[in-house]
Protein backbone atom coordinates (compact mmCIF):
# COMPACT_ATOMS: atom_id res chain seq x y z
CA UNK A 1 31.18 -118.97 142.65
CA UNK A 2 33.90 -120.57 144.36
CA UNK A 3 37.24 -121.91 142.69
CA UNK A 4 39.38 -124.28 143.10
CA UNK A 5 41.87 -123.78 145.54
CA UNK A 6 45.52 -125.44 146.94
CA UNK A 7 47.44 -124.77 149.78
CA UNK A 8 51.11 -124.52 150.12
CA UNK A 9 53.10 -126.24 152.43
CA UNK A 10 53.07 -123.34 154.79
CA UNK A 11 49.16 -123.30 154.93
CA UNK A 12 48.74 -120.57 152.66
CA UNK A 13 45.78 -121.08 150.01
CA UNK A 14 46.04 -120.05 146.70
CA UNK A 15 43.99 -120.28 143.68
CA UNK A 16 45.91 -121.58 140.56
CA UNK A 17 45.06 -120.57 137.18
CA UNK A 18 45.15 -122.85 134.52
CA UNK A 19 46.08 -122.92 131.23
CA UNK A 20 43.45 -121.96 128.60
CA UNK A 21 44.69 -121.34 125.50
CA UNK A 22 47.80 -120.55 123.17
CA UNK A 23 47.90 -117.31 120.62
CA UNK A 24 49.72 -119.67 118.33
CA UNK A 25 49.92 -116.80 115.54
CA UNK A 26 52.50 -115.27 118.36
CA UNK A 27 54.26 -118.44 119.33
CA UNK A 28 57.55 -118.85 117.75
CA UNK A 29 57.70 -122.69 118.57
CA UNK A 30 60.53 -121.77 121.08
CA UNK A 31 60.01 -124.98 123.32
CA UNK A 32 60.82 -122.92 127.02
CA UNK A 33 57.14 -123.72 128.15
CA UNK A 34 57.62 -127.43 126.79
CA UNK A 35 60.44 -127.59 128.90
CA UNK A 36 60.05 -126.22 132.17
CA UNK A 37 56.12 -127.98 132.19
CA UNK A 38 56.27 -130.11 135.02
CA UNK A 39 53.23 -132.17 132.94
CA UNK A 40 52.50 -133.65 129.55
CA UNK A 41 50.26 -130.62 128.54
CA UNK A 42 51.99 -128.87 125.25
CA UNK A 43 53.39 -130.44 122.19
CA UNK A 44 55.19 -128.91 119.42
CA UNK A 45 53.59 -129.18 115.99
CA UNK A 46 54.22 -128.38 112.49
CA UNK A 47 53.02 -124.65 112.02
CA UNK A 48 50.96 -125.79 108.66
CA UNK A 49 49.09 -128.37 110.96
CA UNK A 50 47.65 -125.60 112.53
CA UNK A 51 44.26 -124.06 110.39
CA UNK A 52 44.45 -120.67 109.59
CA UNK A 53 47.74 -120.10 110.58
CA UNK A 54 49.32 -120.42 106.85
CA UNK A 55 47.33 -116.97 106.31
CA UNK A 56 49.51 -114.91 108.32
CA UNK A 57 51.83 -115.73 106.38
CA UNK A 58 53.92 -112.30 104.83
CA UNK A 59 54.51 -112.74 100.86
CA UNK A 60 58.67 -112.42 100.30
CA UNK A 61 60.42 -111.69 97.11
CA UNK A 62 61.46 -115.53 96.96
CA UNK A 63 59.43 -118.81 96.87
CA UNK A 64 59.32 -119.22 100.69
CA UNK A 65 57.01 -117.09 103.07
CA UNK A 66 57.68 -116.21 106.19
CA UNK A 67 55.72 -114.81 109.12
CA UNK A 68 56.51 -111.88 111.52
CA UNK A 69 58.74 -113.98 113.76
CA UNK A 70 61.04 -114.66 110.91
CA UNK A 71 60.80 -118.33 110.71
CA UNK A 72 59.44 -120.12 107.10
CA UNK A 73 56.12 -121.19 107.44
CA UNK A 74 56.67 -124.32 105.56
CA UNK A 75 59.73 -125.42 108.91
CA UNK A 76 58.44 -123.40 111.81
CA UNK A 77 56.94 -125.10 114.69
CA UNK A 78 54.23 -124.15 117.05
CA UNK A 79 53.26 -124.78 120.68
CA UNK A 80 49.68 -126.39 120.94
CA UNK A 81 48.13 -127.57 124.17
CA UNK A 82 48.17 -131.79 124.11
CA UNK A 83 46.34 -132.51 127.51
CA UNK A 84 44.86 -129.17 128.95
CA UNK A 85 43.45 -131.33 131.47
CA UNK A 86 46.73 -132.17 132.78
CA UNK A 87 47.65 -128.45 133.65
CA UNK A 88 47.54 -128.00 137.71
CA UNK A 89 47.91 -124.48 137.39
CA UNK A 90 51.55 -123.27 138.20
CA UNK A 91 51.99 -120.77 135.87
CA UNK A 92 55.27 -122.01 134.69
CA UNK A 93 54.82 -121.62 130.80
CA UNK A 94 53.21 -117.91 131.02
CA UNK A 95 56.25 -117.05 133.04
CA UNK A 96 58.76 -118.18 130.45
CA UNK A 97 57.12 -117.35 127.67
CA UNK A 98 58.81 -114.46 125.44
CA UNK A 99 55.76 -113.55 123.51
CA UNK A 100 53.54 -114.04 126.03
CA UNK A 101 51.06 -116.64 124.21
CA UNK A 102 48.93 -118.44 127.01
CA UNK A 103 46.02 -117.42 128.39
CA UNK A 104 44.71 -118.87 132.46
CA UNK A 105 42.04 -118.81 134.15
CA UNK A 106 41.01 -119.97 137.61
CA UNK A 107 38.62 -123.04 137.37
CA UNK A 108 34.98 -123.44 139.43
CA UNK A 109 34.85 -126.25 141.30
């Protein structure tokens, strides 16, 4: 199976890897892949937009839950992919990313 391939400026070829997925139950809605995303491929969304996210939830003492990364479940924001299509497979958002949410793989051609 062959992939799809670029070359560099130099003539080297390469095989990008493109974005796949997001582990939103590990994002923390941080906004670093958003920003350094040379397309229109993420967006940020309410965490309680996202299904089955509200059941990671931990139970506090108080009114409010909050998950593992500290934020309230009813404010937090998460990363979700807008236009996966639009990745070209630089690898930006995996490299900035703190908690290491995204998942790439090379495409066949």
């Amino acid at each position: 199976m062959s992939f799809i391939t670029g070359v560099t400026r130099g003539g080297e070829q390469y095989t990008p890897a493109f974005v796949m997925a997001i582990n939103q139950s590990h994002c923390i809605g941080c906004g670093r892949c958003f920003k350094v995303c040379p397309r229109d491929v993420f967006d940020l969304v309410e965490r309680d937009e996202v299904e089955g996210l509200a059941d990671l939830a931990l139970d506090g003492d108080d009114d409010e839950s909050y998950g593992d990364d500290g934020f309230s479940d009813d404010t937090a924001m998460v990363m979700s992919l807008k236009n996966a299509l639009d990745c070209i497979g630089c690898g930006s958002c995996s490299r900035i990313c703190p908690k290491k949410c995204f998942t790439h793989e090379p495409q066949p051609l």
